[in-house]
Protein backbone atom coordinates (compact mmCIF):
# COMPACT_ATOMS: atom_id res chain seq x y z
CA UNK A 1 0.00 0.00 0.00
CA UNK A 2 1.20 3.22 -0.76
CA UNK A 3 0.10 6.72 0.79
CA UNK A 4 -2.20 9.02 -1.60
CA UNK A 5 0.57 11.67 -2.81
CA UNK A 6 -1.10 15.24 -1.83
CA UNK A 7 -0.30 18.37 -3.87
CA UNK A 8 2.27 19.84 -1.08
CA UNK A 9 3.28 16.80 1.49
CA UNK A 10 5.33 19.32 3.62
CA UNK A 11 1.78 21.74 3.83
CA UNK A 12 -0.05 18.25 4.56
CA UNK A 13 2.65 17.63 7.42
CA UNK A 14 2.72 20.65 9.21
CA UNK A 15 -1.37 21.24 8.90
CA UNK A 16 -0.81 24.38 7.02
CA UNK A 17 -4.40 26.33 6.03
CA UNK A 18 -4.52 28.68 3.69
CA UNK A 19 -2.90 32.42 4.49
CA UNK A 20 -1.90 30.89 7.83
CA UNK A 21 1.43 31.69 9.66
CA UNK A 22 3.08 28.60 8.05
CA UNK A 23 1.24 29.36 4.55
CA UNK A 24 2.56 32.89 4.43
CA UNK A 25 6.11 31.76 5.10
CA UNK A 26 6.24 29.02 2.73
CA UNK A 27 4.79 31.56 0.01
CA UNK A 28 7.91 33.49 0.58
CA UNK A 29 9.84 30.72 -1.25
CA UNK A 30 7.84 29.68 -3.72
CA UNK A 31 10.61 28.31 -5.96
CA UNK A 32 11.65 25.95 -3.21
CA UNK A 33 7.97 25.30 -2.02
CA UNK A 34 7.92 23.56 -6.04
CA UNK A 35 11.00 21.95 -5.95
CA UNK A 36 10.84 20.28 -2.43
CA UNK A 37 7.31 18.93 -3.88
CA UNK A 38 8.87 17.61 -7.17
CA UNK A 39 11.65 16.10 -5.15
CA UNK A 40 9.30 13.64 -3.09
CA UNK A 41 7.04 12.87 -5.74
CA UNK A 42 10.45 11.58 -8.34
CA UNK A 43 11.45 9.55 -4.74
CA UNK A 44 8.00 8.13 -3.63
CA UNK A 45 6.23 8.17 -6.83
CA UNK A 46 9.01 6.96 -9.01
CA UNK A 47 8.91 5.75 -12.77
CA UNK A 48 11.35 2.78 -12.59
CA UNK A 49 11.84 0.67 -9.27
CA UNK A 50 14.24 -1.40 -10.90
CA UNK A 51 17.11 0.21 -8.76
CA UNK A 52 15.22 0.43 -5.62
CA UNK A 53 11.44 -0.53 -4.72
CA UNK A 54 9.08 1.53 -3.17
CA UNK A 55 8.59 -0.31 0.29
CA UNK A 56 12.17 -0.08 0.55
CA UNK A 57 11.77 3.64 0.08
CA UNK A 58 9.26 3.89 3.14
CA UNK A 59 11.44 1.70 4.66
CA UNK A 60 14.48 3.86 4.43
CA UNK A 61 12.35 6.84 5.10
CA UNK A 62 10.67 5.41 8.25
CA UNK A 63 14.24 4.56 9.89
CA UNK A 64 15.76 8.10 9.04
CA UNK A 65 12.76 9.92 10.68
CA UNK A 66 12.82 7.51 13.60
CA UNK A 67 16.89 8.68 13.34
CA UNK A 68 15.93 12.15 14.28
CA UNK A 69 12.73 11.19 16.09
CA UNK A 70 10.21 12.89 14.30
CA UNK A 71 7.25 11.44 15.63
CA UNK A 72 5.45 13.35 12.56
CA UNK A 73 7.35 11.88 9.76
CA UNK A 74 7.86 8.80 10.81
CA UNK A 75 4.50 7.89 11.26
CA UNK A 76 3.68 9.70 7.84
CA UNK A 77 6.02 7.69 6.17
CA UNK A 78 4.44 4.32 8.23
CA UNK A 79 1.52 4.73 6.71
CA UNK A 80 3.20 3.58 3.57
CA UNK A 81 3.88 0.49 4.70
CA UNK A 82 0.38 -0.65 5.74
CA UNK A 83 0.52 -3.78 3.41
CA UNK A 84 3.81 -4.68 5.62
CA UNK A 85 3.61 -4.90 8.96
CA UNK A 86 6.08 -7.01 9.52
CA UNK A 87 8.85 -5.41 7.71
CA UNK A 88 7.30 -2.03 9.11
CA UNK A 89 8.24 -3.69 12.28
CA UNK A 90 11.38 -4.92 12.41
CA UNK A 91 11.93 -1.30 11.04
CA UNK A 92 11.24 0.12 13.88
CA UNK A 93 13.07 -2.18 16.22
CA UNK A 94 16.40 -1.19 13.76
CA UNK A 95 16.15 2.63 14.61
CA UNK A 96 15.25 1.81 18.44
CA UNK A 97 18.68 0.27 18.23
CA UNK A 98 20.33 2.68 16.55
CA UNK A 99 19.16 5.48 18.63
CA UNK A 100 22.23 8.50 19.00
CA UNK A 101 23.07 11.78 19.13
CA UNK A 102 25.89 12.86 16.53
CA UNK A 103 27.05 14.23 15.19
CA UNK A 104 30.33 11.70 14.98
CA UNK A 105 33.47 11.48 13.09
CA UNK A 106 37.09 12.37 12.59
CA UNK A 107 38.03 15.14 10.78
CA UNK A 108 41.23 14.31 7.90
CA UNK A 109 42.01 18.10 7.56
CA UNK A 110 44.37 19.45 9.70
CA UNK A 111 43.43 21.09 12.52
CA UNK A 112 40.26 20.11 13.19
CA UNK A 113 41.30 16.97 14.65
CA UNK A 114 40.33 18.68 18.16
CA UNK A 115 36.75 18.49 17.46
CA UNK A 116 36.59 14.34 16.69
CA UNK A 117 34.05 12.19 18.37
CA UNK A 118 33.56 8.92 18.71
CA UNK A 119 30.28 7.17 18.70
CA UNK A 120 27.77 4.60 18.10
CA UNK A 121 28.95 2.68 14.94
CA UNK A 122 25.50 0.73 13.83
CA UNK A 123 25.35 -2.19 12.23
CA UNK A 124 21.38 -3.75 11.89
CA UNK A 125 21.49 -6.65 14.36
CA UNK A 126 21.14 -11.04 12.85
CA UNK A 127 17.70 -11.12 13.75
CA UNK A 128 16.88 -7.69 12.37
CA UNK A 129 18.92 -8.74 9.19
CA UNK A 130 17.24 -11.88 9.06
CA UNK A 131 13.98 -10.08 8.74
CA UNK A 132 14.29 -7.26 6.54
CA UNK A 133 16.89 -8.83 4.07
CA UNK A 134 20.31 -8.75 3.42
CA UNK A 135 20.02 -5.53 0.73
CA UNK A 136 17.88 -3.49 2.89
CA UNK A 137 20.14 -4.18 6.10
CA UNK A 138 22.62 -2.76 4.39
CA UNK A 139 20.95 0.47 3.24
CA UNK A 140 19.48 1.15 6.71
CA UNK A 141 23.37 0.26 7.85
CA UNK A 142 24.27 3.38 5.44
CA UNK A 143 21.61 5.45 6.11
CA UNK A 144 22.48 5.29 10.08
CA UNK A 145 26.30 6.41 8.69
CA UNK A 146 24.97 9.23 6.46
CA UNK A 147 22.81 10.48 9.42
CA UNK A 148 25.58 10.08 12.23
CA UNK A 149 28.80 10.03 10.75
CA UNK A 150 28.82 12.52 7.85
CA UNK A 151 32.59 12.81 8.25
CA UNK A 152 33.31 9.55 8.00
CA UNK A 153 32.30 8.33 4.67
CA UNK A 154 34.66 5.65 2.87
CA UNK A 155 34.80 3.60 -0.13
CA UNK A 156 34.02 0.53 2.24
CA UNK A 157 30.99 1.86 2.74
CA UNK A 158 29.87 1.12 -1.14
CA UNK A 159 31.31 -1.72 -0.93
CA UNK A 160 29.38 -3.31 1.59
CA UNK A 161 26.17 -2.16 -0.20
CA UNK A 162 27.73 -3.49 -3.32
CA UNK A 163 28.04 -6.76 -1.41
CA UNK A 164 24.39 -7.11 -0.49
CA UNK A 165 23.14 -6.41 -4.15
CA UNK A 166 23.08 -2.64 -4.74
CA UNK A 167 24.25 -1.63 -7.97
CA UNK A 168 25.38 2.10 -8.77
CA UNK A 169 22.30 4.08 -10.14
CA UNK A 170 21.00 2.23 -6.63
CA UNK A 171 23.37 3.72 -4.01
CA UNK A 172 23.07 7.30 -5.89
CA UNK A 173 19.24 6.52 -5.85
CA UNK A 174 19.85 5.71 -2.17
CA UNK A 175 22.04 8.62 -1.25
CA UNK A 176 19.62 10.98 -2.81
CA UNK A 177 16.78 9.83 -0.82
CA UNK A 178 18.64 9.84 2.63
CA UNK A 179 19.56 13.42 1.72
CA UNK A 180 15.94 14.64 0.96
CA UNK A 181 14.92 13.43 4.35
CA UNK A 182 17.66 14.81 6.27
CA UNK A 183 16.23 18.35 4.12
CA UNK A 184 13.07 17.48 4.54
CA UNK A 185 12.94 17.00 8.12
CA UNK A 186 14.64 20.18 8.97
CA UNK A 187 12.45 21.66 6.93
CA UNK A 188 9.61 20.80 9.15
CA UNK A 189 11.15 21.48 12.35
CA UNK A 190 12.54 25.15 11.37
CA UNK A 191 9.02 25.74 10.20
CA UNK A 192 7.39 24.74 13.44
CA UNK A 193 9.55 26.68 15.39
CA UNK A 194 9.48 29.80 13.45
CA UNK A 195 5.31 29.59 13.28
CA UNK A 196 5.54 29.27 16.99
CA UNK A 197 7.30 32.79 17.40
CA UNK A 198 6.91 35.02 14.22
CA UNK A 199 3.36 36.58 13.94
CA UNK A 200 1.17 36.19 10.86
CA UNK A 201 2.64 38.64 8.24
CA UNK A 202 1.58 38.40 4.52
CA UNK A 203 4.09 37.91 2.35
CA UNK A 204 3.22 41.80 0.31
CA UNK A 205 3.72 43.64 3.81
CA UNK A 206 7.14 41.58 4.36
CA UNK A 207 8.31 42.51 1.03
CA UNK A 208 6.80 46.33 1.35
């Protein structure tokens, strides 16, 4: 089962209404307003899932939310896995374990070397790769590193998903998705937080 796409997901996640506090800031960008749109719809409503199916998507897109624990998105992105309960599941159970702060990593410039951290280094659990597969393991094993340890990305890191079956236009595929969510998320937050202390101001008297 897959969720009904609405014409502005973001709008649909926040509960904006029309010339609202929320509505009148997002009108102020319209150009990214459109983009951010097209951007889910190419991931979630996608043409070919030769590369990467769409329950894997929601998969993906369940455990980053979960990442950041965005009660909102996460249960958003649930919703499109309705036909899957057990996969929707063991899902959740991966994140619970992989539950951090971050950000972690070493820094290879020097200088910076000062501000390394060490932290949790996830790998999905046998049980939990037992139930969501091999391939998907992996990806939730890179998204976890993407979300975490942004410094620390290395060619092992491919390889592994290369290992458990993903091929190229896959991993970019991948990548791109874990990177919209990341966006996507703080998109939602900063919006929520700025509606919460900016009055209502129409986007002609802001630009006046």
């Amino acid at each position: 089962m897959t969720i009904r796409i609405p014409p502005d997901v973001i709008d649909v996640l926040l509960g904006t209404r029309p010339d609202d506090t929320l509505d009148t800031l997002r009108s102020l960008r319209p150009a990214t307003r459109e983009h951010t749109q097209r951007s889910f719809e190419a991931l979630f409503q996608p043409v070919d899932e030769s590369h990467i199916g769409l329950a894997e998507r929601y998969a993906i897109a369940v455990f980053v939310a979960a990442l950041h624990k965005d009660v909102r998105l996460t249960e958003f992105y649930a919703a499109g896995l309705g036909d899957h309960p057990a996969l929707l599941s063991a899902v959740r159970s991966a994140a619970d374990a992989g539950q951090a702060e971050g950000p972690y990593g070493s820094y290879r410039e020097a200088g910076l070397q000062a501000e390394n951290q060490e932290g949790l280094t996830f790998q999905v659990g046998t049980a939990g790769r037992d139930a969501l597969g091999t391939r998907l393991a992996a990806a939730l094993d890179h998204a976890h590193r993407l979300v975490f340890h942004p410094r620390d990305s290395r060619p092992e890191a491919l390889e592994a998903l290369i290992a458990a079956g993903w091929d190229t236009d896959g991993i970019v595929t991948l990548s791109q998705l874990i990177a919209f969510l990341t966006f996507q998320i703080r998109v939602v937050s900063g919006l929520l937080t700025l509606a919460e202390t900016l009055p209502l101001t129409h986007p002609t008297e802001a630009s006046s």
